[in-house]
Protein backbone atom coordinates (compact mmCIF):
# COMPACT_ATOMS: atom_id res chain seq x y z
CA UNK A 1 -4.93 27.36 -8.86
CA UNK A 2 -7.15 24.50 -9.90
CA UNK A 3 -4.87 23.04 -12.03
CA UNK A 4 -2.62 22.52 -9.24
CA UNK A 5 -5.35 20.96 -7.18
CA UNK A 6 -5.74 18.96 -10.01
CA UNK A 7 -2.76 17.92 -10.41
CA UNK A 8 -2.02 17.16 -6.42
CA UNK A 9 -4.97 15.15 -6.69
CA UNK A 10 -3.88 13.68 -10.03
CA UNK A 11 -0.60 12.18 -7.88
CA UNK A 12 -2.16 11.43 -4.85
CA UNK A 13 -4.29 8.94 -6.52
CA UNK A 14 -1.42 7.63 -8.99
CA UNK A 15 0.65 7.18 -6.10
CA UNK A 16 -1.86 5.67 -3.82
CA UNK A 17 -2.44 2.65 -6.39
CA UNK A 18 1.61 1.93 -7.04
CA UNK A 19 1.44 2.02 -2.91
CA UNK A 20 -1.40 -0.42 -2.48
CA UNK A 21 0.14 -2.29 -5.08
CA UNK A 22 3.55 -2.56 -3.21
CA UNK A 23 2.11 -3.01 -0.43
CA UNK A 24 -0.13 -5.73 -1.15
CA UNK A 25 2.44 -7.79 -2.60
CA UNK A 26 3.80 -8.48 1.45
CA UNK A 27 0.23 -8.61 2.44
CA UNK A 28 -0.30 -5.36 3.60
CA UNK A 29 -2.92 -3.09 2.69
CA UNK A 30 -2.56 0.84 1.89
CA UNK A 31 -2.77 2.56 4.87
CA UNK A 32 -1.84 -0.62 6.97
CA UNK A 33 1.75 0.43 6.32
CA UNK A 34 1.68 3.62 8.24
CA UNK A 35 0.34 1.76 11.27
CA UNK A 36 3.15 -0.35 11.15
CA UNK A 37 5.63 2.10 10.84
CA UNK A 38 4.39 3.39 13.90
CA UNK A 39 4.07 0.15 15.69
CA UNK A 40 7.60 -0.93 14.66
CA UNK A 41 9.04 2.14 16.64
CA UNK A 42 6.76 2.08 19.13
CA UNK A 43 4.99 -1.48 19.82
CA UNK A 44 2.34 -1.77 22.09
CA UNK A 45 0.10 1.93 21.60
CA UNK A 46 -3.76 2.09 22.58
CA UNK A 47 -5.57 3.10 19.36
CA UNK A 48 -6.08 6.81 20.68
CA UNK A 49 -2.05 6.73 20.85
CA UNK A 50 -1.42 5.88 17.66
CA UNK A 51 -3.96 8.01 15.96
CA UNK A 52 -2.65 10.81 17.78
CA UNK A 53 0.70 9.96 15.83
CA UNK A 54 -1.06 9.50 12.51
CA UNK A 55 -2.90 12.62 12.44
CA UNK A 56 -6.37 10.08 12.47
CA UNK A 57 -9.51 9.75 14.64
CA UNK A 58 -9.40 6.58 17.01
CA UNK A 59 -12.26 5.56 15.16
CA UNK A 60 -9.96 4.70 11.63
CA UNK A 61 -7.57 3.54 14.11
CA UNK A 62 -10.22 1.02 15.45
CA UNK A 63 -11.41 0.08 11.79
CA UNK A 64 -7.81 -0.41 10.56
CA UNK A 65 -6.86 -2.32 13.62
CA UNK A 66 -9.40 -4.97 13.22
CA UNK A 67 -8.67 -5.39 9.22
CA UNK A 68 -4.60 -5.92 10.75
CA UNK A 69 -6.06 -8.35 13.40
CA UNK A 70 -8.06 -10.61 11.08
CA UNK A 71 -4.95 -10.29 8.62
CA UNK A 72 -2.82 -12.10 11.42
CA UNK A 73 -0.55 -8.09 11.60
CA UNK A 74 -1.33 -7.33 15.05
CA UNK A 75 -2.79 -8.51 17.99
CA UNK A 76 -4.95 -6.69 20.86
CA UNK A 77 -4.04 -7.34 24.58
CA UNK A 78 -5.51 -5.72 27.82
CA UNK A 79 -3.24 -2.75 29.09
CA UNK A 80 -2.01 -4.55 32.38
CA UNK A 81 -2.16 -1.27 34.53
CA UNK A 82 -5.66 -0.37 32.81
CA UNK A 83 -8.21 -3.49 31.52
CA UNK A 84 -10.43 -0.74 30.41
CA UNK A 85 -7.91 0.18 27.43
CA UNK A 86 -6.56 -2.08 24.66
CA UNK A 87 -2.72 -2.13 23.59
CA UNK A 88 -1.99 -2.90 19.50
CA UNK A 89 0.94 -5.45 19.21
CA UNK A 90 3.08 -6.89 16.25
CA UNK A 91 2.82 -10.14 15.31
CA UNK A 92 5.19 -12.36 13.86
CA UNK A 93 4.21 -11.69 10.07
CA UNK A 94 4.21 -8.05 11.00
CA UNK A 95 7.44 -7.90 11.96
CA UNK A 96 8.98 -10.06 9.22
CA UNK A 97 7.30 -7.84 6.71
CA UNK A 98 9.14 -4.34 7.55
CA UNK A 99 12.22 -4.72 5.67
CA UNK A 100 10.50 -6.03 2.32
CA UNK A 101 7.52 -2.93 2.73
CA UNK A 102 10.24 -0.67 3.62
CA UNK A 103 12.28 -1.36 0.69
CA UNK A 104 8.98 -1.34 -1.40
CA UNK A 105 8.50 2.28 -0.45
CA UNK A 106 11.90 3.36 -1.00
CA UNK A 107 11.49 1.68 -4.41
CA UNK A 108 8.11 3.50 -4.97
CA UNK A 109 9.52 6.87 -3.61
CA UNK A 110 12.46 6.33 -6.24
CA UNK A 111 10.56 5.26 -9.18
CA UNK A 112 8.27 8.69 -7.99
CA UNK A 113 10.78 11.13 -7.54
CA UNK A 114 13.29 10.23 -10.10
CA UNK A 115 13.08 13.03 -12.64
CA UNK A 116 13.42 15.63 -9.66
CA UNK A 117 17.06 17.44 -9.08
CA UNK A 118 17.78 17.91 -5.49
CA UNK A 119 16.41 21.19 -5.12
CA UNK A 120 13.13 20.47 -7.06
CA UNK A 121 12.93 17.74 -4.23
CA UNK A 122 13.70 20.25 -1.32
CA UNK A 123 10.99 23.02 -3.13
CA UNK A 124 8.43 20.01 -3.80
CA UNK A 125 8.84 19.14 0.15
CA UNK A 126 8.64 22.53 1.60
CA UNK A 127 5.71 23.61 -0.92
CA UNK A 128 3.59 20.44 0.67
CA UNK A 129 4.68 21.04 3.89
CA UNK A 130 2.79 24.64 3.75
CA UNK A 131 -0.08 22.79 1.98
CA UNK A 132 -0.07 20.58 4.87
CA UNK A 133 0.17 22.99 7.81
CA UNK A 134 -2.50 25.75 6.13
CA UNK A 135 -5.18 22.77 5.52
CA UNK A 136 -4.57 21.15 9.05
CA UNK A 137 -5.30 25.45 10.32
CA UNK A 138 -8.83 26.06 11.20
CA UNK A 139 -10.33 27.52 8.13
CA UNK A 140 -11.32 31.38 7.72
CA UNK A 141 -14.18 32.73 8.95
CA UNK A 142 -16.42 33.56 5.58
């Protein structure tokens, strides 16, 4: 078993440097990228929205959020029914950069998952899946 967790680890990290890479070629840090791809279906969230959809605390929302807003990627405004609570918006830049990151990640995911037949793909994805929803399950009682 540890050789898988070193191996998941061993990818993680491989693919998390060919994704900053990609991504900061359009001026987009790692990590940025899922924020947008929230953003660009759903413009306009308060931070505790969007981490909710990320599976993050508001807190990394609120850290990533200011990195976007210095970077000129998004802009906070006052909710207009509630001045207590901010809204995330798209810039400009933001939105002119989903079609070149989104292509970058379908490059990346190509490049990653070439040697894979179609059912290696569709075990790879379930396997992860169950990795995914037994870490996210409150852990056992020892």
């Amino acid at each position: 078993m540890a050789d898988v967790i070193r191996l998941l680890t061993r990818a993680q990290k491989l693919l998390r440097a060919a994704a900053d890479e990609a991504m900061s070629a359009h001026g987009v840090r790692i990590g940025q990228n899922l924020v947008l791809e929230v953003l660009w279906e759903r413009d306009g969230l308060a931070p505790g929205e969007l981490a909710a959809r990320l599976g993050v605390s508001t807190p990394t929302v609120v850290n990533t959020a200011t990195r976007m807003a210095n970077d000129g990627l998004i802009e906070r405004r006052p909710d207009p029914a509630d001045r207590r609570l901010v809204r995330l918006y798209l810039t400009a830049k933001a939105r002119a950069a989903r079609a070149p990151i989104e292509a970058a990640r379908r490059a990346l995911a190509e490049h990653a998952l070439a040697d894979l037949s179609g059912a290696e793909l569709e075990v790879l994805e379930a396997a992860l899946q169950k990795i995914i929803d037994r870490m996210q399950a409150p852990p056992p009682v020892v």
